[in-house]
N, C-alpha and C. Protein backbone atom coordinates (compact mmCIF):
# COMPACT_ATOMS: atom_id res chain seq x y z
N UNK A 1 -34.90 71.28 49.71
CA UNK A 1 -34.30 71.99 48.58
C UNK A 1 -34.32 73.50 48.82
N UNK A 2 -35.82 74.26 49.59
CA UNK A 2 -35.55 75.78 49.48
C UNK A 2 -34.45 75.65 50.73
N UNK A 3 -34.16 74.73 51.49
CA UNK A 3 -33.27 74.84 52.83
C UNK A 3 -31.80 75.34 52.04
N UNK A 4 -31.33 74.89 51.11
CA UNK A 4 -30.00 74.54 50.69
C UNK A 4 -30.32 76.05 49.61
N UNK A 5 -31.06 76.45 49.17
CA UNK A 5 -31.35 77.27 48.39
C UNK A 5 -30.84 79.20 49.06
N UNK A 6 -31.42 78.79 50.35
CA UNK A 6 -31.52 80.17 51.13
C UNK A 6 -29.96 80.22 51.95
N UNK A 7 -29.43 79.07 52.06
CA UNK A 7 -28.15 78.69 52.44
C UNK A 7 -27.05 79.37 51.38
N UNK A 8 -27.42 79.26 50.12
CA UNK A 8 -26.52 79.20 49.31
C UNK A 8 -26.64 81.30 49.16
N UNK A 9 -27.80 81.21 48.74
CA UNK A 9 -28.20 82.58 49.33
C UNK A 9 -27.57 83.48 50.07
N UNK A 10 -27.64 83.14 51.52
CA UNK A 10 -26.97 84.05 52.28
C UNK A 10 -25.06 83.62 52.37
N UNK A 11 -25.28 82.48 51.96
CA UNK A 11 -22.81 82.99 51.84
C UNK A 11 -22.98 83.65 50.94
N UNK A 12 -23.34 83.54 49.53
CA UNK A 12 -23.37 84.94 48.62
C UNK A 12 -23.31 86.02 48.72
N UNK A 13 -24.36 86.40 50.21
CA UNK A 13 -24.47 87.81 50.39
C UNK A 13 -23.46 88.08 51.48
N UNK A 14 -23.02 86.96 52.14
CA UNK A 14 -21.64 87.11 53.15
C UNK A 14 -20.06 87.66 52.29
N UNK A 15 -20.19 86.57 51.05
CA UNK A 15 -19.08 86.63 50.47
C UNK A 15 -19.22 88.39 49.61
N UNK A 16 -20.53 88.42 49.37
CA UNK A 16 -19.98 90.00 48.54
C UNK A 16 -19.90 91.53 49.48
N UNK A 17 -21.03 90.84 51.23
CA UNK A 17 -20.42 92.05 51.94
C UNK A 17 -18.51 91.87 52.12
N UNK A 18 -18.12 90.59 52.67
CA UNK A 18 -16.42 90.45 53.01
C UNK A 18 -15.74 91.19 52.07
N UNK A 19 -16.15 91.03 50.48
CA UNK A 19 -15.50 91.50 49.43
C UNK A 19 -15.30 92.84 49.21
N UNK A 20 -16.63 93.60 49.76
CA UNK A 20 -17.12 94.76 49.52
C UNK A 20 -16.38 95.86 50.39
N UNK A 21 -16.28 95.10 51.60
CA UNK A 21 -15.55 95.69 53.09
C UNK A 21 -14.19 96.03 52.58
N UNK A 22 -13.55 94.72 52.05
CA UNK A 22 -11.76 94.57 51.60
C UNK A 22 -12.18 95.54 51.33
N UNK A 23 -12.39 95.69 49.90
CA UNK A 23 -11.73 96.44 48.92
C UNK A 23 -11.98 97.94 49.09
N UNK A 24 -13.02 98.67 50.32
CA UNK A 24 -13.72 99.75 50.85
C UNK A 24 -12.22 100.40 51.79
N UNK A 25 -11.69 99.42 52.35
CA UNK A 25 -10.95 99.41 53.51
C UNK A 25 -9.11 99.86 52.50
N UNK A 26 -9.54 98.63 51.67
CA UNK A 26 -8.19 98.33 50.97
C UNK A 26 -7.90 99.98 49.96
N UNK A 27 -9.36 100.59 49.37
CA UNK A 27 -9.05 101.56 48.90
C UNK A 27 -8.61 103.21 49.77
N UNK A 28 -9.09 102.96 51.52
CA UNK A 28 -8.44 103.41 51.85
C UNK A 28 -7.49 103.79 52.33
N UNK A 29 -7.02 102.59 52.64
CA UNK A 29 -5.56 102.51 52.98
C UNK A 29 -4.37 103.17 52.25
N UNK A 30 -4.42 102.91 50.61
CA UNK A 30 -3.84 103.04 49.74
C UNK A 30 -4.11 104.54 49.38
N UNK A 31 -5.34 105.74 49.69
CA UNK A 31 -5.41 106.93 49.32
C UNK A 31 -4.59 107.72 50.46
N UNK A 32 -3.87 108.75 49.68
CA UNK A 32 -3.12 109.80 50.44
C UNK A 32 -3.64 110.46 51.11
N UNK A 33 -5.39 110.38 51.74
CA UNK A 33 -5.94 111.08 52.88
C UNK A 33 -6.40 109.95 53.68
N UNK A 34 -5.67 108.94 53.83
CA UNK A 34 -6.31 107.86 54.77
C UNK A 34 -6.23 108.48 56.40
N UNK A 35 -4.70 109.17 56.74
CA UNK A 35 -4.64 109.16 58.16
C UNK A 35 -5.28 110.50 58.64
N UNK A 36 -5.68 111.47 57.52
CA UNK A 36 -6.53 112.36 57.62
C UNK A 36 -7.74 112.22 57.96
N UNK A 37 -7.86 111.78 56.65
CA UNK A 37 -9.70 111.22 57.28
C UNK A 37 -9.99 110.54 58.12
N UNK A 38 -9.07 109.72 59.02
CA UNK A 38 -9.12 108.68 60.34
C UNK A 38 -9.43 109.39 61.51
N UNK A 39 -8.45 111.13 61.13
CA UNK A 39 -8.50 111.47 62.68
C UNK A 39 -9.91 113.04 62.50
N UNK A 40 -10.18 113.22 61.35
CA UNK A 40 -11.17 114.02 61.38
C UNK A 40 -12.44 113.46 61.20
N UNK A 41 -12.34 112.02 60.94
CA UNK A 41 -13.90 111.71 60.51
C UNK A 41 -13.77 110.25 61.17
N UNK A 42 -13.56 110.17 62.67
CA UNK A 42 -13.25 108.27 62.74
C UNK A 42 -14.41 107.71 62.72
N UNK A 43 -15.64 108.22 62.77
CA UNK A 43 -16.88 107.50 62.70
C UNK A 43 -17.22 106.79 61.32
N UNK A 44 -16.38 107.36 60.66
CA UNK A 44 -16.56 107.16 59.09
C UNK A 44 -16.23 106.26 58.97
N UNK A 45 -15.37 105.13 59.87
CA UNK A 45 -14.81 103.56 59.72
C UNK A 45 -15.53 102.58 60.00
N UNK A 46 -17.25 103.28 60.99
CA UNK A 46 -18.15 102.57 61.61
C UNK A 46 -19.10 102.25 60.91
N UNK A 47 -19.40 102.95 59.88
CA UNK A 47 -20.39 103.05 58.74
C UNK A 47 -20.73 101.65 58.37
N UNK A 48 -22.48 101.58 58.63
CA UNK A 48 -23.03 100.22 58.05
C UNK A 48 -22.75 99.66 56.22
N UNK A 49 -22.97 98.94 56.14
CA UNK A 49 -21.97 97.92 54.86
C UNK A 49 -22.78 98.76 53.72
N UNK A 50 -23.80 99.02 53.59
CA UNK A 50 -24.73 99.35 52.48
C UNK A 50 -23.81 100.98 52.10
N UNK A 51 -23.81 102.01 52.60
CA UNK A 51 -22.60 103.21 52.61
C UNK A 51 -21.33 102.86 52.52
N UNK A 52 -20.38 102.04 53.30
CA UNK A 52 -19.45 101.92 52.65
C UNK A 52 -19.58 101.58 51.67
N UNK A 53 -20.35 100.37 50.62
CA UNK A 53 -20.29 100.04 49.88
C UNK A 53 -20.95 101.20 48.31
N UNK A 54 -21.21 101.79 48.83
CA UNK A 54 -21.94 103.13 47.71
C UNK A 54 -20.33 103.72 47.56
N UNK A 55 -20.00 104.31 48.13
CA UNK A 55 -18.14 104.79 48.49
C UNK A 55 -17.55 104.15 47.60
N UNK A 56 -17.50 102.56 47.69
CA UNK A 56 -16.17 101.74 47.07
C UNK A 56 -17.17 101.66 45.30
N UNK A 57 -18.26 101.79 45.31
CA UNK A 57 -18.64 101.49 43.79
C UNK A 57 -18.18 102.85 43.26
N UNK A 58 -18.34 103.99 44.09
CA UNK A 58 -18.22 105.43 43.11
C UNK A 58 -16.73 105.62 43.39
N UNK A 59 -15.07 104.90 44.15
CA UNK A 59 -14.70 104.77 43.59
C UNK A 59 -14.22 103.99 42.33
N UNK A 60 -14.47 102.60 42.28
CA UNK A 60 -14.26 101.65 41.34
C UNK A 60 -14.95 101.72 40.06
N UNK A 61 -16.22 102.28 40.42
CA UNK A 61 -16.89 102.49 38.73
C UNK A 61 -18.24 101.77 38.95
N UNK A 62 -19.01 102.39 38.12
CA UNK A 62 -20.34 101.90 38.23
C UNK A 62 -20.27 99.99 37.55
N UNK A 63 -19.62 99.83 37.29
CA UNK A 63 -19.34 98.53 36.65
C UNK A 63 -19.53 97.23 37.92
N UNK A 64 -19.14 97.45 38.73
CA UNK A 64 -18.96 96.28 39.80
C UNK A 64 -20.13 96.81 40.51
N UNK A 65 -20.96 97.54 40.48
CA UNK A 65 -22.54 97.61 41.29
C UNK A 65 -23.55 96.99 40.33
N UNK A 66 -23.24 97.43 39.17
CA UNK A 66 -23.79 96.36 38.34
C UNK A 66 -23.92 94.74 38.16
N UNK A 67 -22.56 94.50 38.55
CA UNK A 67 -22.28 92.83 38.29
C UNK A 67 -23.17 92.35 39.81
N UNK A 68 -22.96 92.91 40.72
CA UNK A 68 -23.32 92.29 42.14
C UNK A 68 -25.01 92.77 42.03
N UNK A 69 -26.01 93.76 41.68
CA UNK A 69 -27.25 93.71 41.49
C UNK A 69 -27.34 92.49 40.11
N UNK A 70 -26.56 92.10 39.11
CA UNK A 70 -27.05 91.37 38.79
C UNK A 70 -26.99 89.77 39.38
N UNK A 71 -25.51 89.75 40.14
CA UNK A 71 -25.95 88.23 41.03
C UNK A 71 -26.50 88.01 41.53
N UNK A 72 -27.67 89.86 42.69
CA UNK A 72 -28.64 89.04 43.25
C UNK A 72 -30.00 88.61 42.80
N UNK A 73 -29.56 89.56 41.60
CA UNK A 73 -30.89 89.16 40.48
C UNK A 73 -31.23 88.00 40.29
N UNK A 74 -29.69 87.58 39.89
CA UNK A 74 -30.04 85.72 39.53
C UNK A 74 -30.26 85.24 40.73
N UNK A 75 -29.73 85.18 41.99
CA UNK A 75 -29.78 84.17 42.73
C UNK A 75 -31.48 84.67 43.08
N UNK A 76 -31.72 85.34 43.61
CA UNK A 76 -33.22 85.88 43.88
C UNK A 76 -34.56 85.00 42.84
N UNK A 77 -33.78 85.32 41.50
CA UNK A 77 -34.89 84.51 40.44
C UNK A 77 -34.83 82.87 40.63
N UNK A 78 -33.63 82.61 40.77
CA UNK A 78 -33.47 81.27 41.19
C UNK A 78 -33.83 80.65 41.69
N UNK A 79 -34.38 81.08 42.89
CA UNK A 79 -34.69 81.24 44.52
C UNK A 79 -36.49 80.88 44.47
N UNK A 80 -36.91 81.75 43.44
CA UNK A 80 -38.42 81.88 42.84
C UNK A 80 -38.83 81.25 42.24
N UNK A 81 -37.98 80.04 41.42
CA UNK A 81 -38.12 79.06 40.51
C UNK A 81 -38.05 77.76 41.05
């Protein structure tokens, strides 16, 4: 049972880095300094998931950093139970 538990666990945390990446990637694509910032800052595309993902919450809104600390809340408590 914790086998299937820690399983379920980590696609969660697969599925909200994949999600996190899109929409990091997807918001820059769509801003009018994308090919700017590509050629003055290209390291900035290399950036580990935890930074991009600070980026895509402060643009989107503190709202969706919220919802995802609270899924790992639950799954974490879950996990403990």
């Amino acid at each position: 049972m914790l086998l299937m538990n820690e399983t379920l666990l980590l696609w969660n945390i697969l599925l909200l880095s994949f999600v996190s990446v899109f929409l990091f990637y997807r918001e820059l694509w769509f801003s009018r300094t994308f090919a700017s910032r590509f050629w003055r800052d290209p390291l900035f595309f290399w950036l580990p998931l935890p930074i991009a993902s600070l980026r895509i919450f402060t643009n989107f809104g503190h709202n969706i950093l919220f919802g995802v600390l609270c899924a790992l809340f639950h799954l974490t408590y879950s996990l403990l139970n």
